[in-house]
C-alpha atoms as a PDB file:
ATOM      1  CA  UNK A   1      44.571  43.761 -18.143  1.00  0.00           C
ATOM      2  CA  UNK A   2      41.884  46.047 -19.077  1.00  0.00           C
ATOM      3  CA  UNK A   3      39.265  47.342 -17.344  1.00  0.00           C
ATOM      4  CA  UNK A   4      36.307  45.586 -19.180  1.00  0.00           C
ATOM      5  CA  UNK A   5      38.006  42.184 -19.165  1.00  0.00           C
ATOM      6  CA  UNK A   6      38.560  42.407 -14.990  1.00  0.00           C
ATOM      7  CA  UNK A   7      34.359  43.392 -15.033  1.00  0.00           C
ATOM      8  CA  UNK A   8      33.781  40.056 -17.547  1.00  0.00           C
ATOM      9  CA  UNK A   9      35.567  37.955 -14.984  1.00  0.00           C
ATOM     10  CA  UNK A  10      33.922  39.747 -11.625  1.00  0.00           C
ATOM     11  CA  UNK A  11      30.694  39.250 -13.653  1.00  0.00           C
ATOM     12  CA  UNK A  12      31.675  36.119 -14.477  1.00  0.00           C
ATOM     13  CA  UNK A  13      32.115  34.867 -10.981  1.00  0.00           C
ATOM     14  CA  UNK A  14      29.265  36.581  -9.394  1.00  0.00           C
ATOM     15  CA  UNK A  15      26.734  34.580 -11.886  1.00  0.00           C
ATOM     16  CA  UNK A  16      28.612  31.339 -11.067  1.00  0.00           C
ATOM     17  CA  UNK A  17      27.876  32.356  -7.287  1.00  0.00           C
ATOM     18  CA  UNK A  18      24.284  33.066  -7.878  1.00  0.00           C
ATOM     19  CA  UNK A  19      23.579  29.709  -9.786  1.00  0.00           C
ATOM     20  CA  UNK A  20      25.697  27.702  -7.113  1.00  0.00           C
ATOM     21  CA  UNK A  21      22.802  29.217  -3.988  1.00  0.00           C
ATOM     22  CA  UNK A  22      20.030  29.022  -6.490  1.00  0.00           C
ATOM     23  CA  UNK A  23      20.978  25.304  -7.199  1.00  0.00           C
ATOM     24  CA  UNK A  24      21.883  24.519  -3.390  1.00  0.00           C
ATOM     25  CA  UNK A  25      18.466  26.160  -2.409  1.00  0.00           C
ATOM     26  CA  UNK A  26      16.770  23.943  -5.149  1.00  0.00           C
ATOM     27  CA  UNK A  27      17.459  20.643  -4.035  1.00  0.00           C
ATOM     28  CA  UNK A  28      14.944  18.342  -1.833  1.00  0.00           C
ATOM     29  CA  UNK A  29      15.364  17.664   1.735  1.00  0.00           C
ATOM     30  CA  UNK A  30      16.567  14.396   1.497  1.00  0.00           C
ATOM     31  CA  UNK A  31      19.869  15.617  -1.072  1.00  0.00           C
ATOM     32  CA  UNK A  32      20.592  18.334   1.404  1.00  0.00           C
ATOM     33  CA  UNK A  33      21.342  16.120   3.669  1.00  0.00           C
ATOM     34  CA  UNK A  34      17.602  16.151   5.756  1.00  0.00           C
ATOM     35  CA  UNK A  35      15.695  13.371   6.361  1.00  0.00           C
ATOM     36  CA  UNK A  36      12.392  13.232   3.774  1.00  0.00           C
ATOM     37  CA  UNK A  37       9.015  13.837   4.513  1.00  0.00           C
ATOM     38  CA  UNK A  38       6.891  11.627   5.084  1.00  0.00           C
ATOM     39  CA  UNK A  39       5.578   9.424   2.165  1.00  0.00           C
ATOM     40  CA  UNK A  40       2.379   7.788   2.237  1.00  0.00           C
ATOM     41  CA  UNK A  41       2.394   4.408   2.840  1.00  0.00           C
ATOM     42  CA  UNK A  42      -0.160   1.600   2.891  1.00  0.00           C
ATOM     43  CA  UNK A  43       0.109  -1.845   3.790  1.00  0.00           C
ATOM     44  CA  UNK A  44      -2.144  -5.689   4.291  1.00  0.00           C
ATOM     45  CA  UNK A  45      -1.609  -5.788   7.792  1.00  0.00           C
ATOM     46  CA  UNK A  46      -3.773  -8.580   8.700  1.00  0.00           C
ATOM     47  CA  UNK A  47      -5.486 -11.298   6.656  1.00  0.00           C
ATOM     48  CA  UNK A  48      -8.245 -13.316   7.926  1.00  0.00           C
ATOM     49  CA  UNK A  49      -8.812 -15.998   4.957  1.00  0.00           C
ATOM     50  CA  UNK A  50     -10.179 -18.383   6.339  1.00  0.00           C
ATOM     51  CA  UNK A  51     -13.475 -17.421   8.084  1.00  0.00           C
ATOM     52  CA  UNK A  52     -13.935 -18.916  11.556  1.00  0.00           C
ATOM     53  CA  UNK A  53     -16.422 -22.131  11.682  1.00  0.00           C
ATOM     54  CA  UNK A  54     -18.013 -23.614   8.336  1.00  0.00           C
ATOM     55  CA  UNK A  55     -17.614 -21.964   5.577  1.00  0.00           C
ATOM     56  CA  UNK A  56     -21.140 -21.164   4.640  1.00  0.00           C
ATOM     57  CA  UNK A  57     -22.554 -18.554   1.695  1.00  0.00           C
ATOM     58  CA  UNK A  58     -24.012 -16.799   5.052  1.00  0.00           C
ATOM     59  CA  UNK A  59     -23.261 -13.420   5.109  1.00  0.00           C
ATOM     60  CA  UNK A  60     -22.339 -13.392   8.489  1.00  0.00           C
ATOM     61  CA  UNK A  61     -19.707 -16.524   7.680  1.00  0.00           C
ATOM     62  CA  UNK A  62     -18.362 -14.042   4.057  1.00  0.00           C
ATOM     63  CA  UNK A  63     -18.237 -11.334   6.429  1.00  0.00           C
ATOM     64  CA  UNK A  64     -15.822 -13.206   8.999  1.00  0.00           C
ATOM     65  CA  UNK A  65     -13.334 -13.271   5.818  1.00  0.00           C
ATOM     66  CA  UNK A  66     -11.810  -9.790   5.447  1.00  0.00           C
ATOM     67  CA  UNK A  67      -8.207  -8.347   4.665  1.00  0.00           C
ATOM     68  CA  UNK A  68      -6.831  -4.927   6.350  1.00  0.00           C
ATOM     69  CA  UNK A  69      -4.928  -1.955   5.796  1.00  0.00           C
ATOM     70  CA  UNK A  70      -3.338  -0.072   7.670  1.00  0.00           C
ATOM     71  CA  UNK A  71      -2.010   3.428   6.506  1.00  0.00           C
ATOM     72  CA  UNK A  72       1.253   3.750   8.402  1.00  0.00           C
ATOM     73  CA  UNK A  73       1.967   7.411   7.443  1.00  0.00           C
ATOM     74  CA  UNK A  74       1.245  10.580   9.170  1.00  0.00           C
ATOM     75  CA  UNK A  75      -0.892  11.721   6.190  1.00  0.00           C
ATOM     76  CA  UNK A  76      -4.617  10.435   4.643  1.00  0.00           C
ATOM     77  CA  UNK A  77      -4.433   8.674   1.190  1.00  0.00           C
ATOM     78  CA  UNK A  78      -6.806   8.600  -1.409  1.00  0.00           C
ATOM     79  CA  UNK A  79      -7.356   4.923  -2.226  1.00  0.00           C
ATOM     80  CA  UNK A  80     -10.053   5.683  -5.271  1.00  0.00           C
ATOM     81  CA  UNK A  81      -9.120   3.448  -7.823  1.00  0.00           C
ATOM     82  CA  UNK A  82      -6.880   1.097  -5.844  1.00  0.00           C
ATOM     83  CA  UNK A  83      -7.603  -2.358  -6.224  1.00  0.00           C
ATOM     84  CA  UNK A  84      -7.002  -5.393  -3.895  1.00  0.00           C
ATOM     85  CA  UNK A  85      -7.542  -8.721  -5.906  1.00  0.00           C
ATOM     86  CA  UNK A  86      -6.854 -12.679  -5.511  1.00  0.00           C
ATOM     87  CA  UNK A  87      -5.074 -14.792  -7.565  1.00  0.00           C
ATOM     88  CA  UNK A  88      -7.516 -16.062  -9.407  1.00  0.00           C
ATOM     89  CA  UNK A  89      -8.256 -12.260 -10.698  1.00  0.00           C
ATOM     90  CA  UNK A  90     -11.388 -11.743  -8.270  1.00  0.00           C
ATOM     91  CA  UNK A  91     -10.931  -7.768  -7.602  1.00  0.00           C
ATOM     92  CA  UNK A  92     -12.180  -4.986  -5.460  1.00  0.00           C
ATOM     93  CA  UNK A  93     -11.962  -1.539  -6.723  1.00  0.00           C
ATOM     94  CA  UNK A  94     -11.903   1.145  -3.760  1.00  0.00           C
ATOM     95  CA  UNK A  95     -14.737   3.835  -4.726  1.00  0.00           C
ATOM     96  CA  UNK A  96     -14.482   7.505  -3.088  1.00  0.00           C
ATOM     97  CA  UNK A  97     -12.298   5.850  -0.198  1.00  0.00           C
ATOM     98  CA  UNK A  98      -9.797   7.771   2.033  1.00  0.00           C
ATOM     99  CA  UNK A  99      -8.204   6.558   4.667  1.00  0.00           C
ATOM    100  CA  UNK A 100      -6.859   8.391   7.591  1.00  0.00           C
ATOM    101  CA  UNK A 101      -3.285   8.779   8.964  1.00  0.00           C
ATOM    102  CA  UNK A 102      -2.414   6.046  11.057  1.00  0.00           C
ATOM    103  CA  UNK A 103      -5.275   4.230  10.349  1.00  0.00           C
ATOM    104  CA  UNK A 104      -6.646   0.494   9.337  1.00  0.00           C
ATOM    105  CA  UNK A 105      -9.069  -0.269   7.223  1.00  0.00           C
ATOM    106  CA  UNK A 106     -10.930  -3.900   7.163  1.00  0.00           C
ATOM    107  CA  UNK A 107     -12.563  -5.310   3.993  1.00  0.00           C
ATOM    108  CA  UNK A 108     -14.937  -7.960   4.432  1.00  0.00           C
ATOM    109  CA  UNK A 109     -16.050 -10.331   1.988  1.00  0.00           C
ATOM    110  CA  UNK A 110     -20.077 -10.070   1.855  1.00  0.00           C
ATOM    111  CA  UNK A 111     -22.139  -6.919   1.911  1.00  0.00           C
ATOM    112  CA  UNK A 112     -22.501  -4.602   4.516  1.00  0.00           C
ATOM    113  CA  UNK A 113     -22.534  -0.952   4.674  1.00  0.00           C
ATOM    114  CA  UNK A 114     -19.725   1.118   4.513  1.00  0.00           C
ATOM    115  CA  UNK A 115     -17.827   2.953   7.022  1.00  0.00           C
ATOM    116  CA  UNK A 116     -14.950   4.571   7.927  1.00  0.00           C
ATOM    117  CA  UNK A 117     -13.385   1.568   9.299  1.00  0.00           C
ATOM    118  CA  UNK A 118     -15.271  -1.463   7.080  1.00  0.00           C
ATOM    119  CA  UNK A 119     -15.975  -2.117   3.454  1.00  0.00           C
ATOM    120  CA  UNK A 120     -17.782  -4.498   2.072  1.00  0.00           C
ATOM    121  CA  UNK A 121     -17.001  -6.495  -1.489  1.00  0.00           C
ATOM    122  CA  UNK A 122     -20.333  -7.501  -1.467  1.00  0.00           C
ATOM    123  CA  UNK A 123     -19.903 -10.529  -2.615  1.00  0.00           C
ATOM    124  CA  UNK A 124     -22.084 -13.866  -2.654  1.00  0.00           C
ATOM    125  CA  UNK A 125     -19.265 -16.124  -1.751  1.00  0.00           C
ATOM    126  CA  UNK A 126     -15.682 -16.669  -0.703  1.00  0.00           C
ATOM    127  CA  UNK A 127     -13.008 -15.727  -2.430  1.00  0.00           C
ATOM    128  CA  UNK A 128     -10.033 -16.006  -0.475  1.00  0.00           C
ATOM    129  CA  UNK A 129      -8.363 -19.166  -0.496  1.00  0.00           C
ATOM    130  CA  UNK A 130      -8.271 -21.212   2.583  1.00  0.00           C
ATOM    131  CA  UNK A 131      -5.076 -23.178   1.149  1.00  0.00           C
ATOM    132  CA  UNK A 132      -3.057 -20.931  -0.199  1.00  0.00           C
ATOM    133  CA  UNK A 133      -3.408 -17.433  -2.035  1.00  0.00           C
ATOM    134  CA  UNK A 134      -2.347 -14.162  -2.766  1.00  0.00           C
ATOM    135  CA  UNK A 135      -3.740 -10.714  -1.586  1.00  0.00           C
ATOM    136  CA  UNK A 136      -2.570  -7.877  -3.912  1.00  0.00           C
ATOM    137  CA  UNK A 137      -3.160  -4.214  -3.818  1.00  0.00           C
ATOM    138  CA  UNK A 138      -2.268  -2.209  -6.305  1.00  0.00           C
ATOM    139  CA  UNK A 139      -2.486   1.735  -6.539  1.00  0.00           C
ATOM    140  CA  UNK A 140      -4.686   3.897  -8.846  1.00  0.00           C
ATOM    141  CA  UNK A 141      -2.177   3.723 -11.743  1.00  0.00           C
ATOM    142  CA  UNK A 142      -1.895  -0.280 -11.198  1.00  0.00           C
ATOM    143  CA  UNK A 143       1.688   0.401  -9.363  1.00  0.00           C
ATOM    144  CA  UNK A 144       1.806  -2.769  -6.999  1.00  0.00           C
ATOM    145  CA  UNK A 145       1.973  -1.489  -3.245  1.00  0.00           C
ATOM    146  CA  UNK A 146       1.852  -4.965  -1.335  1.00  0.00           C
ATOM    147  CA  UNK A 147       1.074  -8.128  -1.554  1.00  0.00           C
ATOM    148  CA  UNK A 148       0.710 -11.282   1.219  1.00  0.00           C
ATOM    149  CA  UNK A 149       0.822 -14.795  -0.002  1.00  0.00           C
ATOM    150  CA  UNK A 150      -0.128 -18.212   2.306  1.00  0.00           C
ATOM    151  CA  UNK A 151       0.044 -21.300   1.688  1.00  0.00           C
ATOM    152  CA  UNK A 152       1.591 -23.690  -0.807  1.00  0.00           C
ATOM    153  CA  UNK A 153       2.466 -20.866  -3.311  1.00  0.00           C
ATOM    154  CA  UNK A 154       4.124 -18.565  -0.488  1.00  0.00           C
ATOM    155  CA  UNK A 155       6.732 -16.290  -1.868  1.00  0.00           C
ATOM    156  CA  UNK A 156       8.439 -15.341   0.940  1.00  0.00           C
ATOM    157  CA  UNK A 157       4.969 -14.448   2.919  1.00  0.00           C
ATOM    158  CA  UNK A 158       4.889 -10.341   2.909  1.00  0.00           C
ATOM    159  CA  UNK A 159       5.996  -8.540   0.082  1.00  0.00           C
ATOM    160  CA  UNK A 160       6.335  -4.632   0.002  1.00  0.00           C
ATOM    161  CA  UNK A 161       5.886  -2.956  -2.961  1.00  0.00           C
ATOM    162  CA  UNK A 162       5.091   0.502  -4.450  1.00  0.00           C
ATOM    163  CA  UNK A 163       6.222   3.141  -1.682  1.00  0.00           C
ATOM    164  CA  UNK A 164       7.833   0.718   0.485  1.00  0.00           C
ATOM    165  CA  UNK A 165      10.696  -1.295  -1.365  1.00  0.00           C
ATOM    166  CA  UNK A 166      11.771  -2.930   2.159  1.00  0.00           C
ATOM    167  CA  UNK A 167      11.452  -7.008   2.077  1.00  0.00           C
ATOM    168  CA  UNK A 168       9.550  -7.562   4.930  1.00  0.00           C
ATOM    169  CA  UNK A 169       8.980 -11.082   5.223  1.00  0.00           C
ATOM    170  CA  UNK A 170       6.779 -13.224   6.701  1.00  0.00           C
ATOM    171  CA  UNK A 171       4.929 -11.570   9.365  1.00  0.00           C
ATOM    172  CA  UNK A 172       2.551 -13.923  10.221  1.00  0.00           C
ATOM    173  CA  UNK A 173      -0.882 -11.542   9.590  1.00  0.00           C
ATOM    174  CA  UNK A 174      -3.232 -14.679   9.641  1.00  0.00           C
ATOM    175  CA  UNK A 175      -0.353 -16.299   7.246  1.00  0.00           C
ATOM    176  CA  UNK A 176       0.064 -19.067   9.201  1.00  0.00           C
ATOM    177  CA  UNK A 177      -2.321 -19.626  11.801  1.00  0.00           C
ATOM    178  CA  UNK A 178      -5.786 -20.331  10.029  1.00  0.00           C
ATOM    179  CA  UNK A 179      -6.019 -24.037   7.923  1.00  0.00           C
ATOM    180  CA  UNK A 180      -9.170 -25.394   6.721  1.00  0.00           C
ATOM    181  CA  UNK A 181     -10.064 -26.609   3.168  1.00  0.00           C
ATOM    182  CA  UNK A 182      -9.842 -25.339  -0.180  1.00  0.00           C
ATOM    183  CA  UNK A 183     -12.807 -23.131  -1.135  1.00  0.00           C
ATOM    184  CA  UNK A 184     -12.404 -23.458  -4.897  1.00  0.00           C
END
């Protein structure tokens, strides 16, 4: 063997080498065999559709009507543009919103101001259903992150979506436990 094709081969199998670490160092966490980070993650936690006492186009009673979120991750998330909407197509769009890590957010019905830990829809009436319904949120680029049904047209109560792709079930977060009459 000559002396040029030995330094091809050596050459050879030092570049093969050098890719193999590059493309080991490459990978994400999770393919080398470590856990991932965590992913943002925001879920309906509680819904509260059907407001305690007569439904009235109060303020007070619209404001006694309210779905949360809860951010279950260690890190804020940016909910401008995120939309949480009904099944008849009613929607909320989340303006300049973040919310923390580890933290729950409650929006109400009627009109209110603002805060870190309540929004308001400022709306004029109800819009959740007593009977049955469906709360959806859906991300900035209309990805569907959760959704809670009650009622006649249930599907299996909670559904995860988006980020989480776990079924949760029913979880009971109001689901269940408030009845009254059909607001429609």
């Amino acid at each position: 063997m000559s002396v040029s094709t030995v330094s091809a081969r050596r050459l050879a199998a030092a570049t093969l080498a050098a890719a193999a670490l590059i493309g080991a160092a490459a990978l994400p966490a999770s393919a080398a065999g470590h856990p991932r980070a965590d992913r943002p993650k925001v879920e309906i936690s509680a819904v509260q559709y059907d407001a305690p006492g007569r439904d009235t186009r109060s303020n007070r009673s619209l404001n006694k009507e309210w779905v949360e979120l809860t951010n279950t991750s260690r890190h804020s998330v940016n909910l401008d543009g995120w939309t949480l909407s009904d099944e008849d197509g009613e929607t909320y769009t989340f303006d300049h919103y973040r919310l923390a890590a580890r933290a729950t957010v409650r929006i109400h019905t009627g009109e209110g101001r603002d805060t870190r830990t309540d929004l308001f829809q400022d709306r004029s009436r109800h819009i959740w259903d007593n009977g049955s319904d469906t709360a959806t949120l859906r991300n900035d680029r209309d990805r569907l992150v959760d959704e809670y049904s009650w009622g006649n047209r249930r599907h299996g109560g909670h559904h995860h979506g988006g980020w989480d792709h776990r079924d949760g079930g029913d979880r009971h977060h109001g689901g269940d436990r408030h009845h009254g009459g059909d607001r429609h």
